[in-house]
C-alpha atoms as a PDB file:
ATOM      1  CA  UNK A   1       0.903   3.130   4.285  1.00  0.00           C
ATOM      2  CA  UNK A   2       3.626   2.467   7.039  1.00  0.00           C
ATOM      3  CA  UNK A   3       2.064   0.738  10.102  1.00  0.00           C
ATOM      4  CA  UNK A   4       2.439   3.731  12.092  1.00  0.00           C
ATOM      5  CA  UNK A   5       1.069   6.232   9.758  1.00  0.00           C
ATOM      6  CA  UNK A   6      -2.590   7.279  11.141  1.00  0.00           C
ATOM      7  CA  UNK A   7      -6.057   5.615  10.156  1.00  0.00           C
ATOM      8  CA  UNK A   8      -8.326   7.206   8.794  1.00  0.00           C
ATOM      9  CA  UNK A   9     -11.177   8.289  11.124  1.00  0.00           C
ATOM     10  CA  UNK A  10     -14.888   7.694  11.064  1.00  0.00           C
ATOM     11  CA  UNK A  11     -15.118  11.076   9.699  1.00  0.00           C
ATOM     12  CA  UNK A  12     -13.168  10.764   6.461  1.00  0.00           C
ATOM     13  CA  UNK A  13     -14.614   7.568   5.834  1.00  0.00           C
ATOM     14  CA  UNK A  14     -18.237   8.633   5.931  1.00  0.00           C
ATOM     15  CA  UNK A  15     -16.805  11.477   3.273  1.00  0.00           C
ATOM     16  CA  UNK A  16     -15.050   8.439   1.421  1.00  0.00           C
ATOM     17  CA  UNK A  17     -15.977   5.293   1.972  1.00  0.00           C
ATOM     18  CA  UNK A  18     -13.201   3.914  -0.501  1.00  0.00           C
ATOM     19  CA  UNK A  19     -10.494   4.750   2.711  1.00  0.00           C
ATOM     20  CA  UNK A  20     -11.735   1.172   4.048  1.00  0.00           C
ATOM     21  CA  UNK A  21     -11.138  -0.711   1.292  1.00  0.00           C
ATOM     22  CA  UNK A  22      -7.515   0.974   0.787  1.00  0.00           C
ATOM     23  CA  UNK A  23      -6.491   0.279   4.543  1.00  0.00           C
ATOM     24  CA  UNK A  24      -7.761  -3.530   4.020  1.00  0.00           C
ATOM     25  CA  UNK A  25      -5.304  -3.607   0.877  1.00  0.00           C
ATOM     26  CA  UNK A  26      -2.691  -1.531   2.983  1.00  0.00           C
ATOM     27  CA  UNK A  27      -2.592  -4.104   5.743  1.00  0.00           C
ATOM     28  CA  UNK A  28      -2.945  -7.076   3.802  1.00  0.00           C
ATOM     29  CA  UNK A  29      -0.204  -5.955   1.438  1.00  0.00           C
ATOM     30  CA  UNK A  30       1.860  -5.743   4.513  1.00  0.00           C
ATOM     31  CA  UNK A  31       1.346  -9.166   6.314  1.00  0.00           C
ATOM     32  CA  UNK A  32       1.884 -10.910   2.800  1.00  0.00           C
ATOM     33  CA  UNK A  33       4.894  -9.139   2.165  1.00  0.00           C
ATOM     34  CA  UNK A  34       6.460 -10.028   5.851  1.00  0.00           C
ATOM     35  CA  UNK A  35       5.440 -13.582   5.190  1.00  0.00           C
ATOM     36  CA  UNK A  36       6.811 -14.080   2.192  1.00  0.00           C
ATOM     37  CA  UNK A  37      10.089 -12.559   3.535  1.00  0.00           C
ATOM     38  CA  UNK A  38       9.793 -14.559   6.736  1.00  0.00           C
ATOM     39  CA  UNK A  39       9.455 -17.387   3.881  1.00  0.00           C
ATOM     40  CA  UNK A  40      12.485 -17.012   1.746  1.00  0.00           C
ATOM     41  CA  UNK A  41      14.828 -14.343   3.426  1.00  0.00           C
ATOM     42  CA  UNK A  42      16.720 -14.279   0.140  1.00  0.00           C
ATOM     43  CA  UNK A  43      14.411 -12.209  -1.244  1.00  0.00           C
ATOM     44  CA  UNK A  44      15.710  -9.422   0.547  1.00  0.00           C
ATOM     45  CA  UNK A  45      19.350  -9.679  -1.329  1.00  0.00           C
ATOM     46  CA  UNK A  46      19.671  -7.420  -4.346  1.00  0.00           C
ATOM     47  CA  UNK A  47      19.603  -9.633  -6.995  1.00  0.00           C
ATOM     48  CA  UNK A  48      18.918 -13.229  -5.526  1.00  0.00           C
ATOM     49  CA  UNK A  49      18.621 -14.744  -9.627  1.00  0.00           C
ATOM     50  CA  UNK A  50      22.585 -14.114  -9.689  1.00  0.00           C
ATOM     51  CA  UNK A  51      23.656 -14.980  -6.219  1.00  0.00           C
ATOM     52  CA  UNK A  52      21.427 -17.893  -5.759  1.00  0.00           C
ATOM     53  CA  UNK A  53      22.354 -21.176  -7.299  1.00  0.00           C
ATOM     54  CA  UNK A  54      19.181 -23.007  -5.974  1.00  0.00           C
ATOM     55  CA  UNK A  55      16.762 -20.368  -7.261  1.00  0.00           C
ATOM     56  CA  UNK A  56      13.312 -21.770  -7.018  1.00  0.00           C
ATOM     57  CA  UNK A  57       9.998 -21.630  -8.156  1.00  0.00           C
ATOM     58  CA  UNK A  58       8.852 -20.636  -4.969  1.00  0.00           C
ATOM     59  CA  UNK A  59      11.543 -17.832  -4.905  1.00  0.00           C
ATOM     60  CA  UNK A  60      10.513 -16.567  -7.898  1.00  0.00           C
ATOM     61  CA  UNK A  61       6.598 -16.860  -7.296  1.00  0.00           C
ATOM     62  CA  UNK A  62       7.954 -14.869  -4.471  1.00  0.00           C
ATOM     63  CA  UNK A  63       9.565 -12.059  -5.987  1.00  0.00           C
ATOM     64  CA  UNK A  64       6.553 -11.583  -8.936  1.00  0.00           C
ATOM     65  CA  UNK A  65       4.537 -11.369  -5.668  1.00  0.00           C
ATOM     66  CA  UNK A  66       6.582  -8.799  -4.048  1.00  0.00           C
ATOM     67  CA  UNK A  67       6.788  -6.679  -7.067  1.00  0.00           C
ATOM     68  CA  UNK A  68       3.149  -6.629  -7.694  1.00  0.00           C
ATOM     69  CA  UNK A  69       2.883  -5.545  -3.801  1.00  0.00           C
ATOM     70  CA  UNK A  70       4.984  -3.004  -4.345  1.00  0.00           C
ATOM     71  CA  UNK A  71       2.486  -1.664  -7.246  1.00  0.00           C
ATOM     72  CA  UNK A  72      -0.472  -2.079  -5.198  1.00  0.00           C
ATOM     73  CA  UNK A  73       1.265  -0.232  -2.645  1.00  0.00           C
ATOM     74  CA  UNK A  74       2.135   2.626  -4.992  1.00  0.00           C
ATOM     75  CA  UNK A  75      -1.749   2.761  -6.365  1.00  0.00           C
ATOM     76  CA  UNK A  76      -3.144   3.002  -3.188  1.00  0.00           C
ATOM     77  CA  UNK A  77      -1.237   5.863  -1.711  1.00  0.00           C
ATOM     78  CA  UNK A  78      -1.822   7.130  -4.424  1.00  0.00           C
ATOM     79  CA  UNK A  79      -5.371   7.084  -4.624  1.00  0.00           C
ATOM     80  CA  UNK A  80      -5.075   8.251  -0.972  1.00  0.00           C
ATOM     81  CA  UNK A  81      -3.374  11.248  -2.015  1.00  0.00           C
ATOM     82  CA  UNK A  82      -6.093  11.847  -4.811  1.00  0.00           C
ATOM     83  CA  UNK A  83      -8.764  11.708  -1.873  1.00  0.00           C
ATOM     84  CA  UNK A  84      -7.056  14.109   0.463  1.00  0.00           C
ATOM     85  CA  UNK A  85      -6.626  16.776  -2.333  1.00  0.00           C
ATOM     86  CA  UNK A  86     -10.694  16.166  -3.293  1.00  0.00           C
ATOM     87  CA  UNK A  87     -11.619  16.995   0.788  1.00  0.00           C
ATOM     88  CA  UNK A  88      -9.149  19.726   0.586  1.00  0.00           C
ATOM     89  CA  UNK A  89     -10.554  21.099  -2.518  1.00  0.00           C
ATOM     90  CA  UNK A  90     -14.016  20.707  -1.072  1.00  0.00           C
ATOM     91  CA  UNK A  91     -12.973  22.292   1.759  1.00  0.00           C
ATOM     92  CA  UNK A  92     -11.372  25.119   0.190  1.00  0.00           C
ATOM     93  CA  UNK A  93     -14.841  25.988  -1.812  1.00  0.00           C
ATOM     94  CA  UNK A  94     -16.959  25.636   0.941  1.00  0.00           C
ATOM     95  CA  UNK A  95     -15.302  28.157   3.048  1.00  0.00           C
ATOM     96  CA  UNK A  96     -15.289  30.333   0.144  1.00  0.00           C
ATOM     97  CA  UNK A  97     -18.744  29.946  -0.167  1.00  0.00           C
ATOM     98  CA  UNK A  98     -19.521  30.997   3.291  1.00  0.00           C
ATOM     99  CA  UNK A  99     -18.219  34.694   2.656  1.00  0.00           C
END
């Protein structure tokens, strides 16, 4: 989730709790993967392996890291996705209930 997008409110977190624990991993995703960039810059290039003749272990710790951030990042917006089509699903069949 971008920083700017909106948090989820009280509301949709009392109908799923799990929106907590995906805005922790949202945020925390975030500050690692600014710190690790703040850390080695390189890891922005394309392909830092090839352009890089002092390639590191810390650079490449760095880039598994960023990758698997990248896949948490993916799975949670996902998940987020999955929620808002449950509550709009439940919504749906409770106001066709109500007829």
């Amino acid at each position: 989730m971008p920083p700017d997008a909106p948090r989820a409110t009280p509301e949709q977190m009392a109908e799923a709790p799990e929106l907590a624990a995906l805005e922790i991993l949202d945020c925390a995703a975030d500050v690692a993967s600014r710190a690790l960039l703040a850390a080695s810059p390189e890891l922005l290039e394309h392909d830092f392996l090839l352009e890089h003749a002092a390639v590191t272990p810390q650079l490449c710790l760095g880039a598994a890291v960023l990758s698997a951030i990248v896949t948490l990042t993916v799975a949670v917006e996902r998940y987020r996705v999955h929620l808002e089509q449950l509550a709009s699903l439940c919504l749906r069949e409770t106001e066709n209930h109500d007829f």
